[in-house]
C-alpha atoms as a PDB file:
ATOM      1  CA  UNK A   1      26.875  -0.233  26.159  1.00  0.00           C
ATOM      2  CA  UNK A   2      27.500  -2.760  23.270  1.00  0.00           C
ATOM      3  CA  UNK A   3      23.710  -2.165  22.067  1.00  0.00           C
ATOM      4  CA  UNK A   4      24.525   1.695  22.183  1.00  0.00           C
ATOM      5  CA  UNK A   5      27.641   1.487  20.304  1.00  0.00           C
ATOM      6  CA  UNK A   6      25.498  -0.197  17.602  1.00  0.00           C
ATOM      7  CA  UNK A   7      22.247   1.366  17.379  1.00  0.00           C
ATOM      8  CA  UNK A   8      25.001   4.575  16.596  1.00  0.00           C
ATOM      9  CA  UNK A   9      26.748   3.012  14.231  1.00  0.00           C
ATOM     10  CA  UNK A  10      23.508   1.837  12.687  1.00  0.00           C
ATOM     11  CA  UNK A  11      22.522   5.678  12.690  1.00  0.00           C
ATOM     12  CA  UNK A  12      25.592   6.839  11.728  1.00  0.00           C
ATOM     13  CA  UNK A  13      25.694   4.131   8.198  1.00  0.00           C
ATOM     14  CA  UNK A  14      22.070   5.717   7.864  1.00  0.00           C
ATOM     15  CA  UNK A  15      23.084   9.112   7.771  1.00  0.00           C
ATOM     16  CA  UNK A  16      25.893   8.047   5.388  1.00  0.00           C
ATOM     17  CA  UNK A  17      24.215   6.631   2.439  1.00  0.00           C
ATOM     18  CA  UNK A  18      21.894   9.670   2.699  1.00  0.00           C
ATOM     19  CA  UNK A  19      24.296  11.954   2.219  1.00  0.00           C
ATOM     20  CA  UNK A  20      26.181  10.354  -0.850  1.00  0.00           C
ATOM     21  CA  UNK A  21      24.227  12.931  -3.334  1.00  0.00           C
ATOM     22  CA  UNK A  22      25.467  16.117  -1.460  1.00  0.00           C
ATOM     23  CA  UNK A  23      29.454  15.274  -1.778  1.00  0.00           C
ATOM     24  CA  UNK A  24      28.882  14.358  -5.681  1.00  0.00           C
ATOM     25  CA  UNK A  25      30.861  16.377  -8.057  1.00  0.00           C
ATOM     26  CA  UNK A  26      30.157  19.929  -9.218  1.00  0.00           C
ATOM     27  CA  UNK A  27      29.033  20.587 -12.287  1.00  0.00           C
ATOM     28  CA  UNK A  28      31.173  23.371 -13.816  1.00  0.00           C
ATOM     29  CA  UNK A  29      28.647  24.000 -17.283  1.00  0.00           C
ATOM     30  CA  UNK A  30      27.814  27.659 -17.093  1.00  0.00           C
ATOM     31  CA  UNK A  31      25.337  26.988 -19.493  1.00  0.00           C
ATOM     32  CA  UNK A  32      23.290  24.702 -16.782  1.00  0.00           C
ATOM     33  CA  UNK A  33      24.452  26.913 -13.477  1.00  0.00           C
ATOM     34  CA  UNK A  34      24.875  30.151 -12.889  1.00  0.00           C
ATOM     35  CA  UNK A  35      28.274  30.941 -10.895  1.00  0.00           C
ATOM     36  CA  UNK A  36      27.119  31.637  -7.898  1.00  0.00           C
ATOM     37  CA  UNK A  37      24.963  28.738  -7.514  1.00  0.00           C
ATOM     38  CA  UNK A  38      27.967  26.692  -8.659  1.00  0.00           C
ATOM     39  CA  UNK A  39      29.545  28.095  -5.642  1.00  0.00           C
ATOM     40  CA  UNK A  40      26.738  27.474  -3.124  1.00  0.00           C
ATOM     41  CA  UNK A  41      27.202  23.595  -4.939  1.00  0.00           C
ATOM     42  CA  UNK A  42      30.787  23.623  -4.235  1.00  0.00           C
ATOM     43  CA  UNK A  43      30.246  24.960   0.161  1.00  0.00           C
ATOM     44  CA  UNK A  44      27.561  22.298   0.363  1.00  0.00           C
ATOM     45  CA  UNK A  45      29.772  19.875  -1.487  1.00  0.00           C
ATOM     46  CA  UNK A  46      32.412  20.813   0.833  1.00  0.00           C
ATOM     47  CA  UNK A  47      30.915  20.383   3.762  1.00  0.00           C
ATOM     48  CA  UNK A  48      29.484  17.402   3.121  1.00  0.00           C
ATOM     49  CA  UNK A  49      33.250  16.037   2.516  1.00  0.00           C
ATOM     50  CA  UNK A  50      33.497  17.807   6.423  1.00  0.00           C
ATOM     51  CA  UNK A  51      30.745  16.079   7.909  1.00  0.00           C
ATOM     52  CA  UNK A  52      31.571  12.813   5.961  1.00  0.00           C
ATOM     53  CA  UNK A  53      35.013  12.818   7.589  1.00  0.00           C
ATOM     54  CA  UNK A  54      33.594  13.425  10.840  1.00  0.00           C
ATOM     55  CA  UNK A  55      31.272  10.065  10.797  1.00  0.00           C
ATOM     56  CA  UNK A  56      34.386   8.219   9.464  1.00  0.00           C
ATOM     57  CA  UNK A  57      35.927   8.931  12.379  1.00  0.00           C
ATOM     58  CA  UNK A  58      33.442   8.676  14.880  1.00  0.00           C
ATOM     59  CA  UNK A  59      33.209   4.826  13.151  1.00  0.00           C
ATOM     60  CA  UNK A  60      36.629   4.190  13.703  1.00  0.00           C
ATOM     61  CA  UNK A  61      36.219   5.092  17.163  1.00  0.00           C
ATOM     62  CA  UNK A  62      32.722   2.972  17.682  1.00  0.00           C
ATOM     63  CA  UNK A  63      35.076  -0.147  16.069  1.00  0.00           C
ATOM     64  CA  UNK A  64      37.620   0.502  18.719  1.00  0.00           C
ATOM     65  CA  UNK A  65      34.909   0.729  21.546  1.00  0.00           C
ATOM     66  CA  UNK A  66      33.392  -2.242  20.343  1.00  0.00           C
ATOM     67  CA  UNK A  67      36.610  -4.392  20.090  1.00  0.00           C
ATOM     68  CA  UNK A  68      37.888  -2.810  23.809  1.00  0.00           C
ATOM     69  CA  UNK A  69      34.417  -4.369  25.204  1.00  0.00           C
ATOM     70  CA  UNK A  70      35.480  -7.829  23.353  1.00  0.00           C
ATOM     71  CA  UNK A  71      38.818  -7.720  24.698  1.00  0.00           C
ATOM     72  CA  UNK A  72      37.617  -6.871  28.432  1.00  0.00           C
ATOM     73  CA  UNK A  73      39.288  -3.076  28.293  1.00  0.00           C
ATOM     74  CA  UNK A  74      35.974  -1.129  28.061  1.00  0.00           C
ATOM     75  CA  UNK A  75      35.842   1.528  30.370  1.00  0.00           C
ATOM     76  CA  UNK A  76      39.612   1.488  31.532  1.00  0.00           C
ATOM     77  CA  UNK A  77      41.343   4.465  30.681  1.00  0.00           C
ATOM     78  CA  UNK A  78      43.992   4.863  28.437  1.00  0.00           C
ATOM     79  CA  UNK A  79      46.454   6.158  30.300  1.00  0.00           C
ATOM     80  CA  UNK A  80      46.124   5.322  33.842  1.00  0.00           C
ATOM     81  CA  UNK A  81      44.209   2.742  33.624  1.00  0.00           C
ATOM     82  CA  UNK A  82      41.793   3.654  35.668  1.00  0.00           C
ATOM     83  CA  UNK A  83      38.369   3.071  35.581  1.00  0.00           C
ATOM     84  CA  UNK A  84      36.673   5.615  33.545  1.00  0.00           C
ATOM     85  CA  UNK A  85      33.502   7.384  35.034  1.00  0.00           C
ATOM     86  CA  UNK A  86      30.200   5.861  34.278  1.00  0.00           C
ATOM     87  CA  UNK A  87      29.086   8.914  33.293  1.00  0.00           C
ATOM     88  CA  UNK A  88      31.587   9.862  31.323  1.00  0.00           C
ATOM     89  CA  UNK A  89      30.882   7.255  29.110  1.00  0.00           C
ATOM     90  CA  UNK A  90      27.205   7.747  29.260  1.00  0.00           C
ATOM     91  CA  UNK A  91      27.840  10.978  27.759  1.00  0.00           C
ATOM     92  CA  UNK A  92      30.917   9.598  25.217  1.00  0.00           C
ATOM     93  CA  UNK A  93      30.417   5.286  24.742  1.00  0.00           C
ATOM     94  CA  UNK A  94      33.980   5.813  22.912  1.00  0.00           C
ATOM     95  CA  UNK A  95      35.639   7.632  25.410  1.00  0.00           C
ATOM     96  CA  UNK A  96      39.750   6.434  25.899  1.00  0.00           C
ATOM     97  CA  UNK A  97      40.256   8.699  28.953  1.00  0.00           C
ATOM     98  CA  UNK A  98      39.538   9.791  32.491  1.00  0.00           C
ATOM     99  CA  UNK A  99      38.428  13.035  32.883  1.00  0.00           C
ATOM    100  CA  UNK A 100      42.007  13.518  34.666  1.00  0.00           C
ATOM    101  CA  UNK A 101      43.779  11.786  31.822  1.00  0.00           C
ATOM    102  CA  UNK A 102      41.899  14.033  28.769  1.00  0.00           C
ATOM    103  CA  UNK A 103      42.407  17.405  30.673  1.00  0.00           C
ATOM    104  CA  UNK A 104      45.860  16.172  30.265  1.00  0.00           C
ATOM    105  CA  UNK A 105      46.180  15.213  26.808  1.00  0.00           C
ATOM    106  CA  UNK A 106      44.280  18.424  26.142  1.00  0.00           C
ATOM    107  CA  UNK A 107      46.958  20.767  27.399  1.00  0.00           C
END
């Protein structure tokens, strides 16, 4: 799972430095852009900022994955402390929760 956890990361600081151009800052010379491609700028620059948020987070959590499988806590949950379903981390490497345990923390 530590090779997975990775390899995403790895994808993830890809996707990152690709994206830099899309958040940059609006340029607000009408001369140079009309208005209402200023404002097709400014909803791609915004979601950019989204989806740059997003992989922040999803870092954070591949960090915490990471340093649970150096401490000997991968795959335990959270809450009970149970062991969490293989495939449940399959599907989610930086999962904190049992199925049980997330239902939960959803409600």
């Amino acid at each position: 799972m530590r090779e997975r956890l990775l390899k995403l990361r790895e994808e993830l600081e890809a996707i990152a430095a690709m994206g830099e151009e899309s958040a940059a800052v609006v340029e607000l010379d009408q001369s140079k852009v009309g208005r209402l491609s200023r404002m097709d700028a400014m909803q791609v620059q915004a979601m950019a900022e989204a989806s740059r948020q997003r992989r922040k987070a999803m870092l954070r959590d591949i960090e915490a994955a990471l340093k649970r499988i150096d401490d000997g806590d991968y795959g335990l949950c959270r809450d009970c402390e149970e062991a969490i379903n293989p495939k449940r981390l399959e599907f989610d490497p930086t999962a904190l929760r049992c199925i049980d345990c997330a239902s939960k923390a959803e409600q």
